[in-house]
Protein backbone atom coordinates (compact mmCIF):
# COMPACT_ATOMS: atom_id res chain seq x y z
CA UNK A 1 1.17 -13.43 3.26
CA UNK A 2 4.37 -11.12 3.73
CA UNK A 3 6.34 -10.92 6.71
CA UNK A 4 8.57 -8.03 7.17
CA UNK A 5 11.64 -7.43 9.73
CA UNK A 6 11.72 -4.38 12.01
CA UNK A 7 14.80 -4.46 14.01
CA UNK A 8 15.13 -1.35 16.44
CA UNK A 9 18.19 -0.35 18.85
CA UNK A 10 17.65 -0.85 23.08
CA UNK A 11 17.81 2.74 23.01
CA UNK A 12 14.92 3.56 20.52
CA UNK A 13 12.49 0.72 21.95
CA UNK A 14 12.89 2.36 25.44
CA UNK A 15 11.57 4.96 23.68
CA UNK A 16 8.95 3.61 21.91
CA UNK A 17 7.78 1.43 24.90
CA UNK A 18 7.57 5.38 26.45
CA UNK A 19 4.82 6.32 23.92
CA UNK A 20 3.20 2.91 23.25
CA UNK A 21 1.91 -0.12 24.71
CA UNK A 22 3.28 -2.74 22.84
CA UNK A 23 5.10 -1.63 19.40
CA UNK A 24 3.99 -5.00 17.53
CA UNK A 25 0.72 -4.10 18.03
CA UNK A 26 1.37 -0.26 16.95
CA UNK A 27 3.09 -1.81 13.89
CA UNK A 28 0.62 -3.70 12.77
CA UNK A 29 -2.22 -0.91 13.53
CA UNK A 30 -0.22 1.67 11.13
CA UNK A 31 0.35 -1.15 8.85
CA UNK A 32 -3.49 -2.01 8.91
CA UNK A 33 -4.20 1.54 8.28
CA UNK A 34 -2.25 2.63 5.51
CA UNK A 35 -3.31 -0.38 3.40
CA UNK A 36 -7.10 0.75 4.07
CA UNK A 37 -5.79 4.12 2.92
CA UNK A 38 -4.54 2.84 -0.21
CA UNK A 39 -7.24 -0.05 -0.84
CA UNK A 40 -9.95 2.91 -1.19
CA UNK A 41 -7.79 5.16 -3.00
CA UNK A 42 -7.23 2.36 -5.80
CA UNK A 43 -10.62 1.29 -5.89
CA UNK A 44 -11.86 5.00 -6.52
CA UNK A 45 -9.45 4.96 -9.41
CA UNK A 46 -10.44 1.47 -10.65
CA UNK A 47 -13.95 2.05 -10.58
CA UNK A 48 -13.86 5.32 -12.28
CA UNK A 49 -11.71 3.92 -15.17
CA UNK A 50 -13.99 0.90 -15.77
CA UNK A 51 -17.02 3.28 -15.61
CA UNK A 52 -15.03 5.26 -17.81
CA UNK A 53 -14.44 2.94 -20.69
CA UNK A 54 -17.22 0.24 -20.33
CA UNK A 55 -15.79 -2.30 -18.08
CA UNK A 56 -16.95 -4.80 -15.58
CA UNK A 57 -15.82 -4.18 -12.18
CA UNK A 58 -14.76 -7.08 -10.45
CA UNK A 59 -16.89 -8.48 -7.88
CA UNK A 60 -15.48 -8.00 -4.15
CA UNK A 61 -12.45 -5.62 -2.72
CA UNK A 62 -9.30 -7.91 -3.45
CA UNK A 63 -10.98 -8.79 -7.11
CA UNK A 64 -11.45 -5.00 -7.84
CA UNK A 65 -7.36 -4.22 -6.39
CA UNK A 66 -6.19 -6.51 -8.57
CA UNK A 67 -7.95 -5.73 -11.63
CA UNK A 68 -7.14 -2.20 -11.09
CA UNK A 69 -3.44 -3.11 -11.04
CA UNK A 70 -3.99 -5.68 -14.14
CA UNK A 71 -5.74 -2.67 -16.02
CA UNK A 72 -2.60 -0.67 -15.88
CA UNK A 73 -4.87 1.68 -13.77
CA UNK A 74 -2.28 1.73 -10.75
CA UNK A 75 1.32 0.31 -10.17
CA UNK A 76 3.27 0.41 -7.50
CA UNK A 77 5.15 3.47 -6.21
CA UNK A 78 8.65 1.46 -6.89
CA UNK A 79 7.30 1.66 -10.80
CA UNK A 80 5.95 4.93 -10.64
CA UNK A 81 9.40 6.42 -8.92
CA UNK A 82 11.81 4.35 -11.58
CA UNK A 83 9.87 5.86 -14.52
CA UNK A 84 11.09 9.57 -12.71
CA UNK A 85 14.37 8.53 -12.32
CA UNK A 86 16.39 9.40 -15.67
CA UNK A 87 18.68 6.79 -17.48
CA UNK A 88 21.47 5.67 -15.34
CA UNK A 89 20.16 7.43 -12.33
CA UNK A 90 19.42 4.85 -9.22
């Protein structure tokens, strides 16, 4: 499992404290949420490239992610921005 660091000035968790009750909790909600969003999106696209060109689909939601990225049918958006980026460009 990944951990990741959000570190946040008095001033802006004043702020957030305004709109929210408890930011770690709103952090983990959004985070929560946008891998759901993803997750279906990448099983859509797995599912309709195996059906596509006569392969299995993995059994289960974290077998059918990771096929889809050991198919080549998705990579991450890191990849996917470095292949727009021209030579030399960072």
């Amino acid at each position: 499992m990944a951990e990741y660091k959000v570190t946040t000035s008095e001033h802006d968790e004043r702020c957030l404290n305004y709109g929210m009750v408890g930011i770690q909790i709103w952090i983990d909600n959004a985070v929560k949420s946008m891998s759901t969003v993803h997750q279906e999106e990448i099983i859509k696209k797995n599912m309709e490239h195996c059906n596509a060109n006569g392969i299995a689909i993995a059994t289960g939601v974290e077998a059918q992610v990771k096929q889809a990225y050991d198919l080549g049918v998705v990579t991450t958006a890191e990849d996917r921005n470095n292949k727009l980026k021209g030579p030399g460009e960072s």
